[in-house]
C-alpha atoms as a PDB file:
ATOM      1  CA  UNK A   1     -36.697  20.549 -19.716  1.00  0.00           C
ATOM      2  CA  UNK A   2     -37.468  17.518 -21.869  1.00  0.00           C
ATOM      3  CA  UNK A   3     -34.567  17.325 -23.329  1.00  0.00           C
ATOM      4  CA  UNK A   4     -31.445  19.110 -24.445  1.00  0.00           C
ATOM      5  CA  UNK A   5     -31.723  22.642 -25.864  1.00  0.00           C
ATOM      6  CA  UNK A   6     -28.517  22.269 -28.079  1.00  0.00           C
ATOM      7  CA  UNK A   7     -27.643  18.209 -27.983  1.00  0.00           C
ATOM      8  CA  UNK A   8     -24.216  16.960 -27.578  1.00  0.00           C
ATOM      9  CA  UNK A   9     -22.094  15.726 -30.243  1.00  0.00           C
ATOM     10  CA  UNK A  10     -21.029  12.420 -29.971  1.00  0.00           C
ATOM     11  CA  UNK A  11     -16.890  12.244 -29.550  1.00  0.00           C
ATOM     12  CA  UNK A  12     -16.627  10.848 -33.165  1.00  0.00           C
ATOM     13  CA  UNK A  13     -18.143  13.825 -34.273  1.00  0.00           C
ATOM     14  CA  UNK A  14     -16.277  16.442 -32.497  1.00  0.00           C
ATOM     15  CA  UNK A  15     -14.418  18.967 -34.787  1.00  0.00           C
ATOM     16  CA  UNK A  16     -10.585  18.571 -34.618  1.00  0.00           C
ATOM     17  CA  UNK A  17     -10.190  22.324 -32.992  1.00  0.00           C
ATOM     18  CA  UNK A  18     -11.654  19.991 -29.931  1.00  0.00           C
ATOM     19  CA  UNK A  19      -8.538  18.231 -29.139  1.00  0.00           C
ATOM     20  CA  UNK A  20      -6.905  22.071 -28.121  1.00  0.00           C
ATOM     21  CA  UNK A  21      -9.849  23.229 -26.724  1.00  0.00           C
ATOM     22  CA  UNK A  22      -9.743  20.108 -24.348  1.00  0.00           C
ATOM     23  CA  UNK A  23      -5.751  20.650 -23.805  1.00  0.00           C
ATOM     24  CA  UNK A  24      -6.710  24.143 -22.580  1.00  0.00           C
ATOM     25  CA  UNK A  25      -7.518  22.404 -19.556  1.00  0.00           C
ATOM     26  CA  UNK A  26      -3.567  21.775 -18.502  1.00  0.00           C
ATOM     27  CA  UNK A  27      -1.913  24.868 -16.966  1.00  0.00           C
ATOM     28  CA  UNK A  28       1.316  25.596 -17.785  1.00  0.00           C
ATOM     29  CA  UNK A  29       2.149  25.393 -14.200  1.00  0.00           C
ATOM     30  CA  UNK A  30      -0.341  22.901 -12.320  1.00  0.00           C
ATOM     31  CA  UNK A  31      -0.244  22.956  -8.273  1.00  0.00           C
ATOM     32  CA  UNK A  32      -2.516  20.018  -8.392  1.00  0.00           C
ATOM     33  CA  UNK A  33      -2.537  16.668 -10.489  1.00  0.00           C
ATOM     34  CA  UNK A  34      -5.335  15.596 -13.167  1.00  0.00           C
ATOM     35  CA  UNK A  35      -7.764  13.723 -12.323  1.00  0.00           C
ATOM     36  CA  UNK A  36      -6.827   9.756 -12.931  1.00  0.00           C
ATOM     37  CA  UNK A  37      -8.055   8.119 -16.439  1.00  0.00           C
ATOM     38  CA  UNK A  38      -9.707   4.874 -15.600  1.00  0.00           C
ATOM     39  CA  UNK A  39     -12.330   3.263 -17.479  1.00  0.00           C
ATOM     40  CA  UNK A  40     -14.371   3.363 -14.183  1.00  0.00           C
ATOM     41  CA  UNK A  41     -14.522   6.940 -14.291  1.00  0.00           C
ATOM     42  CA  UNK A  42     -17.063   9.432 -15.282  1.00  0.00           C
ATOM     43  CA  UNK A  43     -16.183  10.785 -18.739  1.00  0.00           C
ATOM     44  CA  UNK A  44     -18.403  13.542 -19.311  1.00  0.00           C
ATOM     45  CA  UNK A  45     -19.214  13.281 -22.362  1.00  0.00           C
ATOM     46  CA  UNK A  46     -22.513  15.208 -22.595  1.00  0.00           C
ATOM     47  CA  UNK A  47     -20.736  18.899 -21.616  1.00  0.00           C
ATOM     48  CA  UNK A  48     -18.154  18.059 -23.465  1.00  0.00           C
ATOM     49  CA  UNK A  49     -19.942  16.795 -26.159  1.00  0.00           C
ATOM     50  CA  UNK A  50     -22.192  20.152 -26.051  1.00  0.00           C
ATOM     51  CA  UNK A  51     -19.240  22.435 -25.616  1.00  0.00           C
ATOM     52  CA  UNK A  52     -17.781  20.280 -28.738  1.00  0.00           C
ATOM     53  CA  UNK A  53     -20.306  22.855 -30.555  1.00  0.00           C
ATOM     54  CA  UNK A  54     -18.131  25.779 -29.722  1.00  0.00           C
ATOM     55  CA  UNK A  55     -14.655  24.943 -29.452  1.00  0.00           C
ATOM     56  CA  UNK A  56     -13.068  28.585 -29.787  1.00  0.00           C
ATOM     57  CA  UNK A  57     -15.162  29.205 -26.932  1.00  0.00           C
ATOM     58  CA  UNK A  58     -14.681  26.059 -25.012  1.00  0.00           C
ATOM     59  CA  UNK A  59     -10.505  26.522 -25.182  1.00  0.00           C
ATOM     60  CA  UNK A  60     -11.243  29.945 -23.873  1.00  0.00           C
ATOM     61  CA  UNK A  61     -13.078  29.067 -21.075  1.00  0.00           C
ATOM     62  CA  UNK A  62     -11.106  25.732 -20.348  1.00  0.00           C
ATOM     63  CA  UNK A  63      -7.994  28.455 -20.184  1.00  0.00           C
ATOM     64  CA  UNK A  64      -9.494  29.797 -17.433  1.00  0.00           C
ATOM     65  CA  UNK A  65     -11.305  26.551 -15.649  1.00  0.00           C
ATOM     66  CA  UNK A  66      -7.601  24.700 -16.116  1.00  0.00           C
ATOM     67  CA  UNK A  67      -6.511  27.428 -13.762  1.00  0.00           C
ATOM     68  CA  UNK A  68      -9.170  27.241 -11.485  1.00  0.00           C
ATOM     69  CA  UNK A  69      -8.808  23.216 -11.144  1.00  0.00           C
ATOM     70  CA  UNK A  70      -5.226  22.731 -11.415  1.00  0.00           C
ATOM     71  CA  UNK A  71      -3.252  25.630 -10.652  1.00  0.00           C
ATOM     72  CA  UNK A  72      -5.298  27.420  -8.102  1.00  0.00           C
ATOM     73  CA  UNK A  73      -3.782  28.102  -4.690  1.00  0.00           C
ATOM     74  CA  UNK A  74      -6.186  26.529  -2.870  1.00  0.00           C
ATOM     75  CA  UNK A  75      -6.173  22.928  -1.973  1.00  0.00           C
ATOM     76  CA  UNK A  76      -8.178  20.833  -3.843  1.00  0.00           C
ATOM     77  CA  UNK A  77     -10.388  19.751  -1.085  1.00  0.00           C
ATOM     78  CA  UNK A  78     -11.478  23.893  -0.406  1.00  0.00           C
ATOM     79  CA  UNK A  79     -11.991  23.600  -3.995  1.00  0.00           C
ATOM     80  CA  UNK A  80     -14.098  21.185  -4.217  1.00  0.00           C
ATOM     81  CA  UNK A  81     -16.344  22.253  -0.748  1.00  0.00           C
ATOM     82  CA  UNK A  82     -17.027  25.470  -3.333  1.00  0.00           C
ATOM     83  CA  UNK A  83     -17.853  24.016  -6.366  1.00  0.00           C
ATOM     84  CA  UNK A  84     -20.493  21.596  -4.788  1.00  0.00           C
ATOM     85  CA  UNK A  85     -21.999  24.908  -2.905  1.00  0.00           C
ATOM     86  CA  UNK A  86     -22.339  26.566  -5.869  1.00  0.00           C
ATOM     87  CA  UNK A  87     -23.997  23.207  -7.596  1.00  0.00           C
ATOM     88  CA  UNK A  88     -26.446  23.348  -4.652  1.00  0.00           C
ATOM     89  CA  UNK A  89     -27.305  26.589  -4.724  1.00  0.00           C
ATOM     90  CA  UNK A  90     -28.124  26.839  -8.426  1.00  0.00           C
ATOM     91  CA  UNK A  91     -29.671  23.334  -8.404  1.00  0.00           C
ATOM     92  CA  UNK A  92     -27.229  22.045 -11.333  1.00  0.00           C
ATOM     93  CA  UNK A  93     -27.166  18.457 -10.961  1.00  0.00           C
ATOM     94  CA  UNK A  94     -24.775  17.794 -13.579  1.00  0.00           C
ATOM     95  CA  UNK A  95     -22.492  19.953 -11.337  1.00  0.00           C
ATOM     96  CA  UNK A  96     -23.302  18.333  -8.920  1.00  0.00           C
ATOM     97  CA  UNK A  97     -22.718  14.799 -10.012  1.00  0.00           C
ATOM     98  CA  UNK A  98     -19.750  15.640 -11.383  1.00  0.00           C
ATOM     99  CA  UNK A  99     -17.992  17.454  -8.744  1.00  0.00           C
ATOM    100  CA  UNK A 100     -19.184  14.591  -6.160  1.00  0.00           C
ATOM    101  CA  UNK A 101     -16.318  12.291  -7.796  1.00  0.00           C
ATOM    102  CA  UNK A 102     -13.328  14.978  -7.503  1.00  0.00           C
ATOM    103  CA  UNK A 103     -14.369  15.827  -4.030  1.00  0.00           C
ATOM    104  CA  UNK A 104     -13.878  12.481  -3.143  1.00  0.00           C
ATOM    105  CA  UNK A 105     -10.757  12.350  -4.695  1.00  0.00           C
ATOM    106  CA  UNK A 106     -10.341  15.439  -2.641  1.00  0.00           C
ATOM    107  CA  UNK A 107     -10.890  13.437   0.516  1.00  0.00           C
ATOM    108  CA  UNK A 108     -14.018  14.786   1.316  1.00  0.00           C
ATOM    109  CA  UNK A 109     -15.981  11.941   2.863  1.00  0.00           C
ATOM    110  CA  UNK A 110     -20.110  11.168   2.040  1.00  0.00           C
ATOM    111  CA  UNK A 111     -21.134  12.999   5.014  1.00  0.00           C
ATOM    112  CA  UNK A 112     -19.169  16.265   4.577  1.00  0.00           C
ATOM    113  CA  UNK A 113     -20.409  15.869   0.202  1.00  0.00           C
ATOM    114  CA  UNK A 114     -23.838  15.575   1.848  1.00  0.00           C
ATOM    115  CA  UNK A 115     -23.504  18.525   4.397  1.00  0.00           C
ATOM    116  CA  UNK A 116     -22.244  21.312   1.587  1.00  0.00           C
ATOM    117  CA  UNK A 117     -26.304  21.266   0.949  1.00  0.00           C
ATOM    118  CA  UNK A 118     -26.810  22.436   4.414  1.00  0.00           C
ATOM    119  CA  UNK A 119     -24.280  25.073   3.770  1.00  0.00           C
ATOM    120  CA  UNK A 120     -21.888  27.445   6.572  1.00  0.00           C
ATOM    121  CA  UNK A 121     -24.541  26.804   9.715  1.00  0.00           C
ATOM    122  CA  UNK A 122     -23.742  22.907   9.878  1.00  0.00           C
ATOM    123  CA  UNK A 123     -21.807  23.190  13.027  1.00  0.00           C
ATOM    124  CA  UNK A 124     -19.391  20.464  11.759  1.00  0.00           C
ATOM    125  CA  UNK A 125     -17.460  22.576   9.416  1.00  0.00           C
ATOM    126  CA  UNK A 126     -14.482  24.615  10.432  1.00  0.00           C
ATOM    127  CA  UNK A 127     -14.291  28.010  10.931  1.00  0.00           C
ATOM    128  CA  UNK A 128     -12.442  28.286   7.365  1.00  0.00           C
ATOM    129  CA  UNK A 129     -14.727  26.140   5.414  1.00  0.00           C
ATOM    130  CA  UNK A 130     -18.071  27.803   7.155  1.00  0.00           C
ATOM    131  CA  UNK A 131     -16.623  31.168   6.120  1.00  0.00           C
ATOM    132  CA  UNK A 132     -15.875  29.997   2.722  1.00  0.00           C
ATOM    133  CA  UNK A 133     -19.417  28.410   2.217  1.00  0.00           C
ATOM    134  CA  UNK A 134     -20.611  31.625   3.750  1.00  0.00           C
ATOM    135  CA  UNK A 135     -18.623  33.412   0.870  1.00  0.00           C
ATOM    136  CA  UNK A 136     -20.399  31.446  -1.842  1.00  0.00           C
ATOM    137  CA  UNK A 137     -23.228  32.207  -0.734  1.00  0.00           C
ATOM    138  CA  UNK A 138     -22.811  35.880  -0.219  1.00  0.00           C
ATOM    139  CA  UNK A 139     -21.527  36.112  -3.884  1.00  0.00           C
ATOM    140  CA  UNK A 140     -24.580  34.176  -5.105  1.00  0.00           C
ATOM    141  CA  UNK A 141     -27.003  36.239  -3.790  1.00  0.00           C
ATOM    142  CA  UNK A 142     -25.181  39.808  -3.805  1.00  0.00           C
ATOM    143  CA  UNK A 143     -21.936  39.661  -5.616  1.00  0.00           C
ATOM    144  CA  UNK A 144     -19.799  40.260  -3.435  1.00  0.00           C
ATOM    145  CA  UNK A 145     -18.488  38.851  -0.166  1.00  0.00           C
ATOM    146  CA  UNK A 146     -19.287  40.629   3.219  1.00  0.00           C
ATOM    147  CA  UNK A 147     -17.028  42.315   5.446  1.00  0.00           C
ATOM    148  CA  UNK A 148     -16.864  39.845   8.345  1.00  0.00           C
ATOM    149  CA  UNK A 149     -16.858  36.637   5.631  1.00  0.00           C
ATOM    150  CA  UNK A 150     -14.086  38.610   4.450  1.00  0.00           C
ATOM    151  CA  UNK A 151     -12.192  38.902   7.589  1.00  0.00           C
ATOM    152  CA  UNK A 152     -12.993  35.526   8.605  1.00  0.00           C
ATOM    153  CA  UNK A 153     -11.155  34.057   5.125  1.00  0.00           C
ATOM    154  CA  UNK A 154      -7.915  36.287   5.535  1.00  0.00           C
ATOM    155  CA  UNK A 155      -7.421  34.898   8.752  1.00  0.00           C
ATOM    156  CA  UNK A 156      -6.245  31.917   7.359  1.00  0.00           C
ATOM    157  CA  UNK A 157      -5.888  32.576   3.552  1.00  0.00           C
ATOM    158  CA  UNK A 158      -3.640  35.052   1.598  1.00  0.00           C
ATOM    159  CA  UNK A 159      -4.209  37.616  -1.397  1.00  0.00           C
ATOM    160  CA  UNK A 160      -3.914  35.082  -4.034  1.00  0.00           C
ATOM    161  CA  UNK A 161      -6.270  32.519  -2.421  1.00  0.00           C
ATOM    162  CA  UNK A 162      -8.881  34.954  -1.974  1.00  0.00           C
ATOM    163  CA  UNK A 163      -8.598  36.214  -5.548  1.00  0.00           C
ATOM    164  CA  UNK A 164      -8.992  32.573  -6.418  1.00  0.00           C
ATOM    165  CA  UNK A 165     -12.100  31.927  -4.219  1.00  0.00           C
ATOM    166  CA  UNK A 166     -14.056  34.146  -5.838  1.00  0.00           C
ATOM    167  CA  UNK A 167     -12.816  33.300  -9.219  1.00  0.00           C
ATOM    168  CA  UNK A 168     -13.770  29.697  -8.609  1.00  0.00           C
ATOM    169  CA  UNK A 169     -17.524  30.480  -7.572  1.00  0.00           C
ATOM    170  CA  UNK A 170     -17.474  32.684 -10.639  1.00  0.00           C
ATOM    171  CA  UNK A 171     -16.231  29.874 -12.522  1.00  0.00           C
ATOM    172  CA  UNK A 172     -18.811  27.009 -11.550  1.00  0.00           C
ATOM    173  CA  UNK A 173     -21.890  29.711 -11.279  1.00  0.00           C
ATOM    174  CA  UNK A 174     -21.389  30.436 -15.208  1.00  0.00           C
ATOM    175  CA  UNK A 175     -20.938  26.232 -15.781  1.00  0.00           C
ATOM    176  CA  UNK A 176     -24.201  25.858 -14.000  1.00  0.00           C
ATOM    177  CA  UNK A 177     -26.221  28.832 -15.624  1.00  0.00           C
ATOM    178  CA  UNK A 178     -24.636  27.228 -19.226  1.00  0.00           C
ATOM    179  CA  UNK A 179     -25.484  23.371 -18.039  1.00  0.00           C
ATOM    180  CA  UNK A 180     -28.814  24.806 -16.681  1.00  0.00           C
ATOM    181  CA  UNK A 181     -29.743  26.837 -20.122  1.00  0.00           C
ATOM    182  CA  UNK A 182     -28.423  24.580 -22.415  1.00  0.00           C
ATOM    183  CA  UNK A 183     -30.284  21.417 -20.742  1.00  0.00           C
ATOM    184  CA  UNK A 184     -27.392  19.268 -20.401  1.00  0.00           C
ATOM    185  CA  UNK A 185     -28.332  15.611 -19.359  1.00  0.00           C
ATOM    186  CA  UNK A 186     -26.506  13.517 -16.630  1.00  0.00           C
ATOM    187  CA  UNK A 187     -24.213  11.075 -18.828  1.00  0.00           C
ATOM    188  CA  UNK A 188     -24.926   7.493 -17.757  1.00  0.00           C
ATOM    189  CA  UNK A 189     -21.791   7.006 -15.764  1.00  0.00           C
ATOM    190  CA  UNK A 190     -22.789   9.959 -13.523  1.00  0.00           C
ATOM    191  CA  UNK A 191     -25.038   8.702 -10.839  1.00  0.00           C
ATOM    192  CA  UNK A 192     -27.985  10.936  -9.559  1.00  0.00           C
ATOM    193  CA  UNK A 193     -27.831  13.072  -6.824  1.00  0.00           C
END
């Protein structure tokens, strides 16, 4: 794509509905802390500034994605080892790009960022985070997660963790299929993968 399909609005042009559909993002009851404001940080201004073009639907989804980032019951560093094997898989390099900076923050180091694109075989992982890169892929490519995946995860993870696994792939497949369709650039403060 040559360039964006629908272009984002710069902030000084976002409608006022914006500011709540941005809010949406904070749970009522977080588990995990926001990300830290710093000049130095990416802002991410071209997805917001293309979901700026919707913002009934962008607080509905953020709703949902505030869960998924800051009240889920996973820790943020299985979070994060999902998100970036969904970015992989579905080649979204804004994804991508994005989610390298909060895995850091996560703790993930280079290395294990690097080895999500090798997905569950890399024999570094542990048994947990092979079986829930395994599980990312199975719902990729069929929906659904297979039996032994399955058993593997609730070895070490309760009800409400699973339910949130697969609501976080969910979550970051339909952000890459909309970042993918609607052509959304990296911003300038996101490096390249």
């Amino acid at each position: 794509m040559s360039e964006p399909r629908i272009a984002p609005l710069p902030p000084e042009r976002w409608p006022k509905e914006m500011r709540e559909a941005i809010a949406a993002l904070r749970p009522p009851e977080p588990r995990h802390p926001l990300p830290p404001r710093s000049d130095d940080r990416p802002k991410g201004l071209n997805a917001l500034g293309t979901l700026a073009r919707h913002p009934a639907l962008t607080r509905a989804f953020n709703t949902f994605n505030g869960h998924v980032q800051f009240a889920t019951t996973l820790s943020p560093r299985q979070r994060e080892l999902l998100v970036l094997r969904v970015a992989e898989r579905r080649h979204c390099a804004y994804e991508w790009a994005q989610h390298v900076v909060l895995a850091g923050d996560a703790g993930l180091s280079g290395e294990e960022i690097a080895r999500t694109a090798d997905g569950p075989d890399a024999p570094e992982w542990s048994a947990l985070e092979r079986a829930m890169l395994a599980a990312v892929d199975e719902l990729v490519d069929e929906a659904t997660v297979t039996d032994a995946t399955w058993a593997a995860l609730a070895r070490e993870l309760d009800e409400q963790q699973l339910m949130d696994l697969v609501f976080t792939v969910g979550a970051y497949e339909l952000l890459a299929m909309a970042f993918r369709s609607f052509g959304i650039e990296l911003d300038a403060d996101l490096g390249p993968r």
